[in-house]
Protein backbone atom coordinates (compact mmCIF):
# COMPACT_ATOMS: atom_id res chain seq x y z
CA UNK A 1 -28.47 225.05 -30.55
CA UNK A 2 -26.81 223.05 -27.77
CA UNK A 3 -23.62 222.10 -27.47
CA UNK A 4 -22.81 219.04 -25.06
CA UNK A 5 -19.61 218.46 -23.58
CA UNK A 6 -19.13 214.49 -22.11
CA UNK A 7 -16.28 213.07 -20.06
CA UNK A 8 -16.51 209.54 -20.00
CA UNK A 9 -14.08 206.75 -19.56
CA UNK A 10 -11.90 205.73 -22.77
CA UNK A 11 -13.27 202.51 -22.70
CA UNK A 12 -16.43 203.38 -23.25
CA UNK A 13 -15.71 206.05 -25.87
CA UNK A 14 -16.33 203.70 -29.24
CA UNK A 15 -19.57 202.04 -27.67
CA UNK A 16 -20.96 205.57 -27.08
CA UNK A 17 -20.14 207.13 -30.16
CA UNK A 18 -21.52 204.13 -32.37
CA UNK A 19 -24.82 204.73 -30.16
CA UNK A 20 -24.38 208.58 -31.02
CA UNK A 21 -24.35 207.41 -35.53
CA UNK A 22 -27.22 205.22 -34.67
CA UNK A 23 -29.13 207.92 -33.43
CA UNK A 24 -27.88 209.79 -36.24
CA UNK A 25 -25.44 212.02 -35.00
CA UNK A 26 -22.59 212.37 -37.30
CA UNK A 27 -20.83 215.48 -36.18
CA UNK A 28 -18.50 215.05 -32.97
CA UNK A 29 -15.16 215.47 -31.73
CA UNK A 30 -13.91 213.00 -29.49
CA UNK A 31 -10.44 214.09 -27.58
CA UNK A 32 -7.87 211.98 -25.24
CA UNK A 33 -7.70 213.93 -21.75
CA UNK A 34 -6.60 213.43 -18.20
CA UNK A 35 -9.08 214.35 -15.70
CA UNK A 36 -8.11 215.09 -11.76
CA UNK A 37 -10.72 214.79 -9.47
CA UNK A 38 -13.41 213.21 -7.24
CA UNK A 39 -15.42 211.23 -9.75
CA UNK A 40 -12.18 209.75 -11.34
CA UNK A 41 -11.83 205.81 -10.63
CA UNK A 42 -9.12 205.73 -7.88
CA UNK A 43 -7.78 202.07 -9.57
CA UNK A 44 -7.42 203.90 -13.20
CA UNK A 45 -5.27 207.22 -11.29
CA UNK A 46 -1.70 206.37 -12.34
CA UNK A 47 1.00 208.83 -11.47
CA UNK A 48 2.26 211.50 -14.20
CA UNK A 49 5.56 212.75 -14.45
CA UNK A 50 4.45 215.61 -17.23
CA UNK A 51 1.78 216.35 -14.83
CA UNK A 52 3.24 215.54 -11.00
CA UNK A 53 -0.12 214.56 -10.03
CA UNK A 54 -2.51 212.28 -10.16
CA UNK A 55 -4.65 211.49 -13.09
CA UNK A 56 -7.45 209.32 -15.17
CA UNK A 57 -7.17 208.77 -19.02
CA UNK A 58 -10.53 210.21 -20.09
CA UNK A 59 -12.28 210.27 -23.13
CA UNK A 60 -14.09 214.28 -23.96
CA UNK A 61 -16.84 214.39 -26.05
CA UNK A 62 -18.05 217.15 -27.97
CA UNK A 63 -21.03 217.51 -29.74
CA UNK A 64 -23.49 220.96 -30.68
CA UNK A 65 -26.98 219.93 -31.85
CA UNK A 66 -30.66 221.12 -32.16
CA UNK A 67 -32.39 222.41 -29.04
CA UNK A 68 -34.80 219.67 -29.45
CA UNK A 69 -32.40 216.77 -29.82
CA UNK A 70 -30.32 217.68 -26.81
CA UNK A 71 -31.88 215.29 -24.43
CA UNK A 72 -31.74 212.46 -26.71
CA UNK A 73 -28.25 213.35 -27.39
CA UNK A 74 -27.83 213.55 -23.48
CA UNK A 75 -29.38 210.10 -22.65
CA UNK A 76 -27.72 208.16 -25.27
CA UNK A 77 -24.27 209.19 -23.77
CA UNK A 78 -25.61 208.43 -20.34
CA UNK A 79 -26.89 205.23 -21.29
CA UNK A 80 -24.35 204.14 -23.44
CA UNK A 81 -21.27 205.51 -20.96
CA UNK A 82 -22.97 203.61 -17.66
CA UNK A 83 -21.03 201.18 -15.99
CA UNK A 84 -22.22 201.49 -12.15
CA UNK A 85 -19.03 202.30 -11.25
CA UNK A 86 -17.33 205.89 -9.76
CA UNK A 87 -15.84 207.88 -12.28
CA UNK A 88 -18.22 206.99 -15.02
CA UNK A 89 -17.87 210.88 -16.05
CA UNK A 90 -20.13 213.85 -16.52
CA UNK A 91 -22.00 215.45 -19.08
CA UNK A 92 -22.59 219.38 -19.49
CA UNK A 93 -24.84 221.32 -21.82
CA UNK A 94 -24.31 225.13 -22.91
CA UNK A 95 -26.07 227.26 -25.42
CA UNK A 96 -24.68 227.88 -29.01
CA UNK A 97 -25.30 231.84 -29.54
CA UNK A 98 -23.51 230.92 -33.56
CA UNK A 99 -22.43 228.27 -35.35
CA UNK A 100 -20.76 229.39 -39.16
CA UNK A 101 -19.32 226.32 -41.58
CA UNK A 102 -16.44 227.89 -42.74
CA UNK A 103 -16.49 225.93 -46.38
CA UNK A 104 -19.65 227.30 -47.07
CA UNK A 105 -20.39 230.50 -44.90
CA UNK A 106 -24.15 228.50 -43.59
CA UNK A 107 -25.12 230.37 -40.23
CA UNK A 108 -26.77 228.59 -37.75
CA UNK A 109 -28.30 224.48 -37.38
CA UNK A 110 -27.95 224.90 -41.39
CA UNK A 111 -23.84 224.60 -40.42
CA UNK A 112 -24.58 221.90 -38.48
């Protein structure tokens, strides 16, 4: 199992994640974040008074799947998260040693 981690602009969150159900990927967390850094789009930085720095409004997606979906999974947040423009975000992937579903106790893509 994979599990793929995608910062992306909010704007683009709801196009990406109907792309994801299309696809049929059901299970994902989506999360409001600030992101500081090099990638973020310099006209979307506004100042933060919780934070005293700069910062982006960013969109975090989350997302653990089959091995053999991940690059699917991978190109349809690329493709669907693309505007041209800096700061359209990054996307990791990491290896899932377990996944349990606590409701039910199934180990493995089964919890999935």
């Amino acid at each position: 199992m994979k599990e793929v981690k995608a910062y992306i602009r909010c704007q683009k969150a709801e196009e990406v994640v109907q792309a994801l159900e299309q696809a049929g990927i059901k299970g994902m967390t989506l999360i409001d974040v600030m992101g500081i850094g090099r990638l973020a789009d310099p006209s979307a930085r506004k100042y933060s008074i919780r934070c005293v720095e700069k910062f982006s409004n960013v969109a975090k997606l989350e997302i653990v799947c089959p091995d053999e979906r991940v690059h699917e999974v991978v190109e349809i947040i690329r493709q669907a998260a693309y505007t041209g423009r800096p700061g359209d975000g990054l996307i990791y992937v990491s290896s899932v040693e377990m996944a349990i579903q606590i409701r039910t106790g199934a180990i493995g893509e089964k919890a999935l």
